[in-house]
C-alpha atoms as a PDB file:
ATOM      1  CA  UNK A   1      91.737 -30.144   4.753  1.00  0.00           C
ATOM      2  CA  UNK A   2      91.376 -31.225   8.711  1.00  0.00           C
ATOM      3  CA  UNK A   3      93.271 -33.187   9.621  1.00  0.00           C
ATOM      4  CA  UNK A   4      92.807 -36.504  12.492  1.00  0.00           C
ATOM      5  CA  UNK A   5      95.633 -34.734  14.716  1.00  0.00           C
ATOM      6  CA  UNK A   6      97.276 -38.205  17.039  1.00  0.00           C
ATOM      7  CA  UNK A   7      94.174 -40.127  16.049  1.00  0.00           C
ATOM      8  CA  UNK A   8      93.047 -41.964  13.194  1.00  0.00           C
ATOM      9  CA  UNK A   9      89.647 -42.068  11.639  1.00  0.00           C
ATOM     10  CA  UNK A  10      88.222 -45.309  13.767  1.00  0.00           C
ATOM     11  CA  UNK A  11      89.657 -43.742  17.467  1.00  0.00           C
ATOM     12  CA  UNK A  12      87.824 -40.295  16.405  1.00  0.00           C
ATOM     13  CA  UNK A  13      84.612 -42.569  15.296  1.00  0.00           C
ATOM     14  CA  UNK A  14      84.597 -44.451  18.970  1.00  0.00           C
ATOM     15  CA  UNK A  15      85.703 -41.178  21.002  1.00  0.00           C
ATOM     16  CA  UNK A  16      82.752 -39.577  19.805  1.00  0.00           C
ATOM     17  CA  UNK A  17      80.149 -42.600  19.107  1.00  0.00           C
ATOM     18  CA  UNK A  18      81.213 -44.886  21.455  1.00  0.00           C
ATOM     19  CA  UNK A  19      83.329 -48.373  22.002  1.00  0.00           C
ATOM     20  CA  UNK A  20      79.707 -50.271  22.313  1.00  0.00           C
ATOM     21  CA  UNK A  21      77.953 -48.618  18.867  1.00  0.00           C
ATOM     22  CA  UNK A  22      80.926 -49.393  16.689  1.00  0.00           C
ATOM     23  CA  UNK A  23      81.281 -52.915  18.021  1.00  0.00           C
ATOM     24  CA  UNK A  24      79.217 -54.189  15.192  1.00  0.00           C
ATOM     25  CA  UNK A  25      81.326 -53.157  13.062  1.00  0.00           C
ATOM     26  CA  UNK A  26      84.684 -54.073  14.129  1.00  0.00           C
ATOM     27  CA  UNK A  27      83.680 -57.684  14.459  1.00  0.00           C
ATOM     28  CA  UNK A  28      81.928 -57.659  10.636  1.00  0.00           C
ATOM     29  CA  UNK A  29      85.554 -56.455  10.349  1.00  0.00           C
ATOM     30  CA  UNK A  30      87.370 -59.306  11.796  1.00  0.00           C
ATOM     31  CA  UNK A  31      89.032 -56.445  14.280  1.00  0.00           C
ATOM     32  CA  UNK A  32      90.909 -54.500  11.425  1.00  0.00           C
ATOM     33  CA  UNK A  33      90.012 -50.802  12.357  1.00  0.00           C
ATOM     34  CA  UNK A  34      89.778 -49.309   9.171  1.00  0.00           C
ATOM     35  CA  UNK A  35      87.546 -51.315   7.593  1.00  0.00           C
ATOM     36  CA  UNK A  36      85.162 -50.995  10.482  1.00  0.00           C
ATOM     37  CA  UNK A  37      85.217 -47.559   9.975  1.00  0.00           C
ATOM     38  CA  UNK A  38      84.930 -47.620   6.172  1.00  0.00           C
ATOM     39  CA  UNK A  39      82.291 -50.090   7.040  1.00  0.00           C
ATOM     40  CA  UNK A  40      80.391 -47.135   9.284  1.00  0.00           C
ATOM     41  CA  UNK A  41      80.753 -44.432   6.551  1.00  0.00           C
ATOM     42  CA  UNK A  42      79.510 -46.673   4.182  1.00  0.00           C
ATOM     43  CA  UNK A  43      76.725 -47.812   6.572  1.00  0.00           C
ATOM     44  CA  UNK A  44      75.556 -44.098   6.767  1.00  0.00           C
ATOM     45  CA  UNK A  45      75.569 -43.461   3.191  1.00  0.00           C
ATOM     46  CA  UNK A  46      73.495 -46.236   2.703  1.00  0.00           C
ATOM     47  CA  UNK A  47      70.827 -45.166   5.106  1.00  0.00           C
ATOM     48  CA  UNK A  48      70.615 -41.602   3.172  1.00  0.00           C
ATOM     49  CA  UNK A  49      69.846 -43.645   0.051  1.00  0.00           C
ATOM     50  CA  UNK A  50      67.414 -45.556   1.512  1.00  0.00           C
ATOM     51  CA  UNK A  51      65.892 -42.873   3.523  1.00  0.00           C
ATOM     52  CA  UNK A  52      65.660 -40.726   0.267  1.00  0.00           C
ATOM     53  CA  UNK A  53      63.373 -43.099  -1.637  1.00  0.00           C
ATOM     54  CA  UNK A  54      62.118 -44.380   1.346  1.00  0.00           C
ATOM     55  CA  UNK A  55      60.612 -40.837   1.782  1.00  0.00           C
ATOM     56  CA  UNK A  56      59.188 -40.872  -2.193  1.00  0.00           C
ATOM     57  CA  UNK A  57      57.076 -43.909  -1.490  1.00  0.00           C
ATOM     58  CA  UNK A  58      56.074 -42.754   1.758  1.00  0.00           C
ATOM     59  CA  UNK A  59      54.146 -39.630   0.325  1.00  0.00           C
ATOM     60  CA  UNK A  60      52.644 -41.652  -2.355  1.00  0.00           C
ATOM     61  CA  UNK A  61      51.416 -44.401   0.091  1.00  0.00           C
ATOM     62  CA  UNK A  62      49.770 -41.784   1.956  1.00  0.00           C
ATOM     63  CA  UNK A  63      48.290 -39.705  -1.005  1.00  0.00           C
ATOM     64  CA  UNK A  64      46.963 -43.226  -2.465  1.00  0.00           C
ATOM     65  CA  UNK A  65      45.210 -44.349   0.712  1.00  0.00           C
ATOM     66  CA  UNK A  66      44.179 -41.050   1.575  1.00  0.00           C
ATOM     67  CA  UNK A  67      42.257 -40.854  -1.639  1.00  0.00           C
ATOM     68  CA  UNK A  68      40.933 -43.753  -1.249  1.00  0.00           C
ATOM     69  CA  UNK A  69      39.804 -42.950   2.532  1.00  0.00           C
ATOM     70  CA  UNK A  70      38.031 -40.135   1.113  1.00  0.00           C
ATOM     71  CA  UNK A  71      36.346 -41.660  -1.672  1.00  0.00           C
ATOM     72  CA  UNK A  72      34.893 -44.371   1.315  1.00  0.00           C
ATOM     73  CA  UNK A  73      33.657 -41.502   3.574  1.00  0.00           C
ATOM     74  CA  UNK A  74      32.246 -39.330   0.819  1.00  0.00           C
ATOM     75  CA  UNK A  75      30.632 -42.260  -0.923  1.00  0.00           C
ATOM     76  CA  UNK A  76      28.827 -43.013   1.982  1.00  0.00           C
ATOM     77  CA  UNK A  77      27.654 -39.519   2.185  1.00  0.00           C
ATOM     78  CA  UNK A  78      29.143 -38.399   5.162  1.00  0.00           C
ATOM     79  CA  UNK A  79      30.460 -34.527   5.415  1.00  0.00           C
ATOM     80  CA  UNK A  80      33.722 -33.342   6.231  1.00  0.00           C
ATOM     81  CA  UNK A  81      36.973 -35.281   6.389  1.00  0.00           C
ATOM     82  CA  UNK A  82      36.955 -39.435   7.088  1.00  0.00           C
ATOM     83  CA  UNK A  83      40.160 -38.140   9.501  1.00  0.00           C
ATOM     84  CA  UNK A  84      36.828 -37.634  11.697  1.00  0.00           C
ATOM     85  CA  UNK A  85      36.005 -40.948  11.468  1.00  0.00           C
ATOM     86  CA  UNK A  86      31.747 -40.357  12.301  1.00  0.00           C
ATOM     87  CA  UNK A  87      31.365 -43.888  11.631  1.00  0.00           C
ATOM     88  CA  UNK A  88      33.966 -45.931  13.798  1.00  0.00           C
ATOM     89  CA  UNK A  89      35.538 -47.188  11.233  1.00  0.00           C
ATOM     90  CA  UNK A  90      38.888 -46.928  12.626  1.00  0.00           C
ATOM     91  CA  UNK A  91      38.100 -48.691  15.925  1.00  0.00           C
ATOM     92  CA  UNK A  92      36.296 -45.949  17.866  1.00  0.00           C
ATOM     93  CA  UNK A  93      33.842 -47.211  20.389  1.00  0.00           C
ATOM     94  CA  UNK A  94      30.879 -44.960  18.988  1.00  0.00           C
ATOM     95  CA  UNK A  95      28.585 -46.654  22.117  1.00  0.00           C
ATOM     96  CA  UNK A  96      30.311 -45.628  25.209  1.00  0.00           C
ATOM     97  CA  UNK A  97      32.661 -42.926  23.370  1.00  0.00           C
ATOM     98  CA  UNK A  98      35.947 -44.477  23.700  1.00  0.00           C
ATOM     99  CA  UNK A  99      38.714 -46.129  21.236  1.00  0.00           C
ATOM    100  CA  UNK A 100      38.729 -49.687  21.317  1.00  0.00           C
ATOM    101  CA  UNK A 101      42.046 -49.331  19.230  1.00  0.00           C
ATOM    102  CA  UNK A 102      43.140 -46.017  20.160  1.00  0.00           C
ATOM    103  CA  UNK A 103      46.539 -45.872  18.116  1.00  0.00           C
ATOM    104  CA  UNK A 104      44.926 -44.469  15.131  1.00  0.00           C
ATOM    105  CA  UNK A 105      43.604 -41.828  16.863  1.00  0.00           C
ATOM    106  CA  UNK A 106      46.905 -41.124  18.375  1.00  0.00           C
ATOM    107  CA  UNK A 107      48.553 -40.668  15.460  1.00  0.00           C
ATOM    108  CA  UNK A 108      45.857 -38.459  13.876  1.00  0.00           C
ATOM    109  CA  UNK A 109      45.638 -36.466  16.941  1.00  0.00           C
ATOM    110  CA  UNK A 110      49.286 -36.223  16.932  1.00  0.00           C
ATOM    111  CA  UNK A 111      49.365 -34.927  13.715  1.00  0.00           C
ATOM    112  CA  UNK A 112      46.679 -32.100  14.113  1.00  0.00           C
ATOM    113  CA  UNK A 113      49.084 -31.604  16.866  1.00  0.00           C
ATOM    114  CA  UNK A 114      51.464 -30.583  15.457  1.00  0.00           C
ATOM    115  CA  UNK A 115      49.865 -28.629  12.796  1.00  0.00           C
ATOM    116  CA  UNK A 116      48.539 -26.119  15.423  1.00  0.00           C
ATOM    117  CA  UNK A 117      52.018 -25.932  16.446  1.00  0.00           C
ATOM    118  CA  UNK A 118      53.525 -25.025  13.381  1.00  0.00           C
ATOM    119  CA  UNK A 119      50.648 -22.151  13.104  1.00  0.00           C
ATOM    120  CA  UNK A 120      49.095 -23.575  10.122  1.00  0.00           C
ATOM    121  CA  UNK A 121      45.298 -24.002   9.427  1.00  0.00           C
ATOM    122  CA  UNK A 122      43.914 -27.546  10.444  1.00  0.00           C
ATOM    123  CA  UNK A 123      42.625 -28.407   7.193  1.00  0.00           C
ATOM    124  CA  UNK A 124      42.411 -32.010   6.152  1.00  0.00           C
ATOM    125  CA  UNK A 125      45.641 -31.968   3.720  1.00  0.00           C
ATOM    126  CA  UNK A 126      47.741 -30.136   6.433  1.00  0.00           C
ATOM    127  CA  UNK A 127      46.983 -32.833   8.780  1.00  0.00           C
ATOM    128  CA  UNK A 128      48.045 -35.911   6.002  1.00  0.00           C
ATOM    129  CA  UNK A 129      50.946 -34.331   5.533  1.00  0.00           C
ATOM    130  CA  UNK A 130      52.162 -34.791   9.366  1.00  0.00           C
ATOM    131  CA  UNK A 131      50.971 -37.930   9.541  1.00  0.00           C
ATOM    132  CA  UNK A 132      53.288 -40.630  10.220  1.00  0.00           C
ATOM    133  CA  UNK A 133      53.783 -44.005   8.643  1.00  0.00           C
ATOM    134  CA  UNK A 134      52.788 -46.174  10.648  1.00  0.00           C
ATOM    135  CA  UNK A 135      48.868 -44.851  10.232  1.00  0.00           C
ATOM    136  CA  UNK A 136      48.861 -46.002   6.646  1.00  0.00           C
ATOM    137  CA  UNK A 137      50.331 -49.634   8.092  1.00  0.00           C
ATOM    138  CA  UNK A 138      47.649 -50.114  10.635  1.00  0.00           C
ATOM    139  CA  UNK A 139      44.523 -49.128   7.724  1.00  0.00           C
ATOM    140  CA  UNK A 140      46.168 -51.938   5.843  1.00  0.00           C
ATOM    141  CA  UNK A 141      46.369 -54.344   8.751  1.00  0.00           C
ATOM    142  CA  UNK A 142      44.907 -57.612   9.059  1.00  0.00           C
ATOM    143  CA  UNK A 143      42.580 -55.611  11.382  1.00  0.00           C
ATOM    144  CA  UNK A 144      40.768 -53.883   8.781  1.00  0.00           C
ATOM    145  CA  UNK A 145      40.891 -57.092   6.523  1.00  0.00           C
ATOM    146  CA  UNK A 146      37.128 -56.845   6.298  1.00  0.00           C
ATOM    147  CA  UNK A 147      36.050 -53.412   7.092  1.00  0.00           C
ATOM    148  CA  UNK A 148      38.849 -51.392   4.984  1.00  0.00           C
ATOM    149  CA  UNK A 149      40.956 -53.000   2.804  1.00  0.00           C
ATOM    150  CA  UNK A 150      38.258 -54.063   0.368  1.00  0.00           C
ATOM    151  CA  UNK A 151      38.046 -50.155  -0.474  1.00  0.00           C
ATOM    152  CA  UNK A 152      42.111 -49.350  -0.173  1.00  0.00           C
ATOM    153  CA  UNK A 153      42.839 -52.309  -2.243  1.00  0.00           C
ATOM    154  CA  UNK A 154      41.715 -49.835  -5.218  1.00  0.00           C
ATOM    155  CA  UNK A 155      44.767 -47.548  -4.061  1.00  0.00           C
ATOM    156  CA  UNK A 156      47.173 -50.298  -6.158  1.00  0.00           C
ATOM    157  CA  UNK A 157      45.608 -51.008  -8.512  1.00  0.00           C
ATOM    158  CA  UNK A 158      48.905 -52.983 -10.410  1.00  0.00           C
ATOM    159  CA  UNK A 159      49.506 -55.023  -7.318  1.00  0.00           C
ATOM    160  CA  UNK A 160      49.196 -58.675  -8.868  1.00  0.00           C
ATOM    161  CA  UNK A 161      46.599 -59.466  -6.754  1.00  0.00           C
ATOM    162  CA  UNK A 162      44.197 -57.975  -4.162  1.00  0.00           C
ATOM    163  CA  UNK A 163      45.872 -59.704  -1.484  1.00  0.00           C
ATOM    164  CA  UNK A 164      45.761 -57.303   1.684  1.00  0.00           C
ATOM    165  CA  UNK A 165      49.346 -59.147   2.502  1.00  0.00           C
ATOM    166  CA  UNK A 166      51.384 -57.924  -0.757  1.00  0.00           C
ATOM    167  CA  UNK A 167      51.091 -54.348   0.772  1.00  0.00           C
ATOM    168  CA  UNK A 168      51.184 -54.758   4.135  1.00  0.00           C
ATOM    169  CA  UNK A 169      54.148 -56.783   4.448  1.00  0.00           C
ATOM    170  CA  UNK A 170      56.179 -54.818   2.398  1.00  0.00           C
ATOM    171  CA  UNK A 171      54.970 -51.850   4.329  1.00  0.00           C
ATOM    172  CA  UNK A 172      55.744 -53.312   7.183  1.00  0.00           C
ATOM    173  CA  UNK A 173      59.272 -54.217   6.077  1.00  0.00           C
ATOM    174  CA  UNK A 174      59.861 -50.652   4.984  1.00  0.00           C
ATOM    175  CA  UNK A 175      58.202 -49.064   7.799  1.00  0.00           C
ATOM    176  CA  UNK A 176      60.756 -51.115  10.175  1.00  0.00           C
ATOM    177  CA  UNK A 177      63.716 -50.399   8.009  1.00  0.00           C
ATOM    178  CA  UNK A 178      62.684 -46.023   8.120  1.00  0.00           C
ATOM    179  CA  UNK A 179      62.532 -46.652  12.001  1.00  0.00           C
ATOM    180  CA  UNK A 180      66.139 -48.168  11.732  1.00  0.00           C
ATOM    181  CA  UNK A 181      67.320 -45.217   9.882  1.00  0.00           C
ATOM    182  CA  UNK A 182      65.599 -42.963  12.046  1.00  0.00           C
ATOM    183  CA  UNK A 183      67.370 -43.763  15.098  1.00  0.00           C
ATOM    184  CA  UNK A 184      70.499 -44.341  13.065  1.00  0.00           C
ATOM    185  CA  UNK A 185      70.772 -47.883  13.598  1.00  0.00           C
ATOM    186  CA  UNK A 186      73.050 -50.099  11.701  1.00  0.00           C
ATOM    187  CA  UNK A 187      70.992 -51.211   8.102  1.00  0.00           C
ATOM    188  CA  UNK A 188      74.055 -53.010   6.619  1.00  0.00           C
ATOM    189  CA  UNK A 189      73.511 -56.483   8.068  1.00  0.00           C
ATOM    190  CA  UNK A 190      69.798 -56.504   6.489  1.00  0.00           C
ATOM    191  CA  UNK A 191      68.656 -57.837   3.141  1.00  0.00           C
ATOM    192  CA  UNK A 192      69.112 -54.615   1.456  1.00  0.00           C
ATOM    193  CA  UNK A 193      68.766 -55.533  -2.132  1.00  0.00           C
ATOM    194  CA  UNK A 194      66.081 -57.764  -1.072  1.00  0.00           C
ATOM    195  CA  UNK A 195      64.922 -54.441   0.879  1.00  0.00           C
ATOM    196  CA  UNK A 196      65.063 -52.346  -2.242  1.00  0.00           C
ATOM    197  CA  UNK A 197      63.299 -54.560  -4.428  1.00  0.00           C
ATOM    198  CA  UNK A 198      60.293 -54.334  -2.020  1.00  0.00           C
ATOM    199  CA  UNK A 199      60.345 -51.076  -2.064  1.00  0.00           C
ATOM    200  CA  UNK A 200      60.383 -50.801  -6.251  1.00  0.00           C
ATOM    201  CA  UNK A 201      57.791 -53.554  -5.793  1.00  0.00           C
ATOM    202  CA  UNK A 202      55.189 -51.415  -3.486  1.00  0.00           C
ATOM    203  CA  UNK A 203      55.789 -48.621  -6.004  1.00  0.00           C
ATOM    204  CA  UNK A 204      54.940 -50.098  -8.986  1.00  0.00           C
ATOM    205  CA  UNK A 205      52.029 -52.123  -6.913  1.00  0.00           C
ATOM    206  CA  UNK A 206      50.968 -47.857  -6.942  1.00  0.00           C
ATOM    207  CA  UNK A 207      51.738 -47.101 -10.134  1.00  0.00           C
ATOM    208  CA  UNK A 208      54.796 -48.622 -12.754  1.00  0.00           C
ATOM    209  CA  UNK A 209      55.583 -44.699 -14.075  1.00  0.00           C
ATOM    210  CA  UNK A 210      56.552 -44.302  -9.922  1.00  0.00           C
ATOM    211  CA  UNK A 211      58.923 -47.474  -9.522  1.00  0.00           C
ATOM    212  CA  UNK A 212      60.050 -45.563 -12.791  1.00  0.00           C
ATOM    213  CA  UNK A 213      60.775 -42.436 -11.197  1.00  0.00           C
ATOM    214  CA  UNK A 214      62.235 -43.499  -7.965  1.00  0.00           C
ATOM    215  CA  UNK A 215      64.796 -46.169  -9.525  1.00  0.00           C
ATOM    216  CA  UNK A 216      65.834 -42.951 -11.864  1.00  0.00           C
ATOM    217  CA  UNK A 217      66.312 -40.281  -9.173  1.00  0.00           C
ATOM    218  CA  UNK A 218      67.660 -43.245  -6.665  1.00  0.00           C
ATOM    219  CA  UNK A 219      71.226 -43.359  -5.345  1.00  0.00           C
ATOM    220  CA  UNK A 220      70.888 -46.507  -3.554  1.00  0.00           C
ATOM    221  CA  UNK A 221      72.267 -49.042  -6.295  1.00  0.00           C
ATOM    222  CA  UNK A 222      74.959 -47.289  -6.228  1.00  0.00           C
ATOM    223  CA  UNK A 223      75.770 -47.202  -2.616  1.00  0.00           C
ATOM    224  CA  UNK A 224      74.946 -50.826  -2.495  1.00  0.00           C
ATOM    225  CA  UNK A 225      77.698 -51.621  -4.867  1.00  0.00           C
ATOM    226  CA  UNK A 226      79.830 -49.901  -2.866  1.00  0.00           C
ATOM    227  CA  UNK A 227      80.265 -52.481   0.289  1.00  0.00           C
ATOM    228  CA  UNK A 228      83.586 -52.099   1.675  1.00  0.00           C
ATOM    229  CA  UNK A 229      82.059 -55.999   2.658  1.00  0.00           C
ATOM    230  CA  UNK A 230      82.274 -56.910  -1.126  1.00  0.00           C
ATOM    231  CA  UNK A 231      84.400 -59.026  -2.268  1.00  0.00           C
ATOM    232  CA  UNK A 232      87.052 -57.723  -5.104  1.00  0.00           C
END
């Protein structure tokens, strides 16, 4: 095993990461050195729970709005993929040929992107599948209140209630939380159980047999229980 040589676990941790980064963690620490660095171990194990699931719900957010999106467009007889969007519906100025809201078409944009890049054919479920989160947040925004969400409702269909805000503020919680992780931010000082119940929550508002599935493959009970914060 490698060893820490003249330093100990913490001075490696700051050499490396920095005074400012672990700063967080020495004062949740009241200054004691190894517990700030048990404190970012445990921060990043926590993350790769969260981010594991977190990824789970993502794909089956997307695959449920999706179909939903597709039922819309060809329901209303239109050919193709709605990722076209020959209506509007997504903001597009159809009149003078701009986007009133342009992120949308950003992200869809940026996801044919990078399709092309990878070399693979731009067909409708290559695109979905680089599409990032934060598309499926906007098509359940207050925005589309009217226009959308009386369709994409049907994509949870065991949500207690049709209420646009059950979904998108969870989504929105998540969605914030993934961005966290992403940039390897600290997550511990969140509400992380109250985090992980929202995230069981917007499963099951999908389908129960999901929450099911996710809570049995999941890892992140377990890492919560593990706070070197806890109490004995």
């Amino acid at each position: 095993m490698c060893g820490m040589g003249k330093q100990g676990s913490y001075e490696v941790a700051e050499h490396h990461f920095s005074s400012a980064r672990l700063h967080h963690y020495l004062v949740a620490a009241s200054g004691d050195h190894d517990l700030a660095h048990a404190l970012y171990v445990w921060n990043s194990q926590l993350a790769a729970a969260f981010f594991a699931d977190l990824g789970h719900l993502e794909v089956a957010v997307r695959n449920a709005l999706d179909e939903r999106m597709t039922i819309r467009h060809q329901s209303a007889g239109h050919p193709g993929s709605w990722l076209d969007d020959p209506t509007g519906a997504l903001g597009r100025d159809l009149i003078n040929a701009r986007p009133r809201h342009r992120q949308p078409y950003r992200d869809i944009d940026r996801a044919r992107r990078r399709v092309h890049d990878n070399g693979k054919p731009l067909d409708h479920g290559q695109i979905i599948s680089e599409t990032s989160l934060g598309l499926w947040h906007q098509l359940v925004s207050k925005r589309f209140a009217s226009s959308l969400w009386p369709d994409l409702a049907g994509a949870f269909p065991h949500a207690p209630s049709r209420n646009r805000a059950l979904v998108a503020d969870r989504l929105e919680a998540l969605r914030d939380l993934r961005n966290r992780i992403g940039h390897h931010h600290r997550i511990w000082n969140l509400p992380c159980e109250g985090l992980r119940v929202q995230l069981q929550e917007l499963a099951g508002y999908i389908d129960p047999d999901l929450a099911t599935w996710i809570e049995a493959s999941s890892s992140l009970s377990s890492a919560l229980a593990r706070s070197p914060l806890a109490v004995p």
